[in-house]
Protein backbone atom coordinates (compact mmCIF):
# COMPACT_ATOMS: atom_id res chain seq x y z
CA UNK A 1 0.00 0.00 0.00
CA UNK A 2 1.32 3.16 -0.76
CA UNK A 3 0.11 6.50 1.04
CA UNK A 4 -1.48 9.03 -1.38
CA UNK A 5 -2.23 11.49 1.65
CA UNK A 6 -4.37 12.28 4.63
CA UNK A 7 -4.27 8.24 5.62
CA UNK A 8 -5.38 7.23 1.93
CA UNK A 9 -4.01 4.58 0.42
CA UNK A 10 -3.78 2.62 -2.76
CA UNK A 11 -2.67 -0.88 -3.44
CA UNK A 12 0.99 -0.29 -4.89
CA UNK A 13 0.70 -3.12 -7.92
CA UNK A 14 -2.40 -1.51 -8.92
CA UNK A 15 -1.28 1.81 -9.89
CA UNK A 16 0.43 2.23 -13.69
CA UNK A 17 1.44 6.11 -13.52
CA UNK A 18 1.81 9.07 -11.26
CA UNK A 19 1.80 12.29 -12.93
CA UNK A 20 1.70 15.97 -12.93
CA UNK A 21 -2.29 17.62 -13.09
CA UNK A 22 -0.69 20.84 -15.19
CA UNK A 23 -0.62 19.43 -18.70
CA UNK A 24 -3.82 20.16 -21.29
CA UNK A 25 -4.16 16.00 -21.45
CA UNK A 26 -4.09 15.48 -17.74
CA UNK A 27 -6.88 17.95 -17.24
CA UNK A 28 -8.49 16.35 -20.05
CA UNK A 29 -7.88 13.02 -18.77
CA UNK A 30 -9.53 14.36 -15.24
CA UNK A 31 -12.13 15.82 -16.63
CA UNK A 32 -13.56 12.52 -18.61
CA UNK A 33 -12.58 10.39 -15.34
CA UNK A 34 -15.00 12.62 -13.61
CA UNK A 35 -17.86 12.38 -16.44
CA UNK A 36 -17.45 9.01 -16.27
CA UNK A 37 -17.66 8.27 -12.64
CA UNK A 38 -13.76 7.16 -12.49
CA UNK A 39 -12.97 9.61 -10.10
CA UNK A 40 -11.25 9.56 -6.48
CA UNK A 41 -10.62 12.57 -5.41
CA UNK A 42 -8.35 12.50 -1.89
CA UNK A 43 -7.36 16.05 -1.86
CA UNK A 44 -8.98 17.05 1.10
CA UNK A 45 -9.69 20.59 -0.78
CA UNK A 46 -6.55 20.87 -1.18
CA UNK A 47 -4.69 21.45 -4.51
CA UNK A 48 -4.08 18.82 -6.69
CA UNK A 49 -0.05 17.87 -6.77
CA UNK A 50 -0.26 14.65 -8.66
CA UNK A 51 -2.77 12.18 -10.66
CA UNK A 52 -2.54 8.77 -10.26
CA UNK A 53 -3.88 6.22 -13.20
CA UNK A 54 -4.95 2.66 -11.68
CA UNK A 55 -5.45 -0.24 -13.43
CA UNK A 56 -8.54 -0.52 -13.13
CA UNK A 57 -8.72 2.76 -15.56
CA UNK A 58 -9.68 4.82 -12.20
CA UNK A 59 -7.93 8.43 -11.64
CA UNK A 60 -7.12 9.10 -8.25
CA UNK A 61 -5.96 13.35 -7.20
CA UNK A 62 -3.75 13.76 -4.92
CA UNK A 63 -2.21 16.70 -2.76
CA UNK A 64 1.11 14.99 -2.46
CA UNK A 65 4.09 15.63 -4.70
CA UNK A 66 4.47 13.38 -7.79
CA UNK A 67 8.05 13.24 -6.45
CA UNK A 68 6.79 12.14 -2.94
CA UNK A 69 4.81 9.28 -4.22
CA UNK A 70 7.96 7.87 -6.31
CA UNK A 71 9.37 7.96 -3.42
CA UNK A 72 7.32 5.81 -1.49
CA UNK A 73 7.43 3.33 -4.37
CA UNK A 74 10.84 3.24 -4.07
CA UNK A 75 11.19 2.51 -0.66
CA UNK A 76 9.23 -0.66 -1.00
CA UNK A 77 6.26 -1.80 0.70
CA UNK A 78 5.71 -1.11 5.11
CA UNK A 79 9.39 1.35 4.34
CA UNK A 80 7.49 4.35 3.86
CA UNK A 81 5.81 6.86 6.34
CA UNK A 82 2.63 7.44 6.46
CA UNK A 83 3.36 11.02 7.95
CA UNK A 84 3.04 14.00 5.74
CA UNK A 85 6.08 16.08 7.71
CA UNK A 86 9.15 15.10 8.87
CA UNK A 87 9.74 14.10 12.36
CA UNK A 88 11.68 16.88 14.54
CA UNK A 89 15.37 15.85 15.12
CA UNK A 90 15.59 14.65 18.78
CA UNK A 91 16.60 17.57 21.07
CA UNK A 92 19.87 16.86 23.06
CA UNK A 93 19.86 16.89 26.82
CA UNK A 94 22.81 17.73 28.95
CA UNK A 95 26.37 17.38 28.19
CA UNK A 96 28.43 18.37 24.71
């Protein structure tokens, strides 16, 4: 499972692209998804960073870096965090 954002999640082996929204064809591509009831829209109201294309031929928008995602792909499956910030660097006490 890889975390799209905001504890979503989507079943790594089902997902054949994450892209950028910007380009003409992916707003195209959106917009049809949506017509056709294909939609998943995870956002939260928040702006769209990424599209990802299932297998199934479902679109799923995303607030979460393209980038980000890739990431999480890459770091193979129960690797990634599910956290959208870092964790603070532990504070030292005492001493040098």
């Amino acid at each position: 499972m890889i975390n799209v954002g905001f504890g979503n999640s989507v079943l790594a082996s089902r997902v054949l692209a994450v892209v950028n929204p910007k380009s003409s064809p992916m707003k195209k591509l959106k917009d049809e998804a949506k017509e056709q009831k294909r939609l998943i829209d995870v956002t939260e109201g928040r702006r769209t960073r990424s599209i990802l294309i299932l297998d199934s031929n479902h679109v799923v928008l995303s607030s979460v870096q393209p980038e980000t995602i890739t990431m999480r792909f890459a770091a193979g499956p129960g690797k990634e965090k599910f956290d959208e910030e870092p964790e603070p660097a532990p504070v030292k006490k005492g001493g040098k």
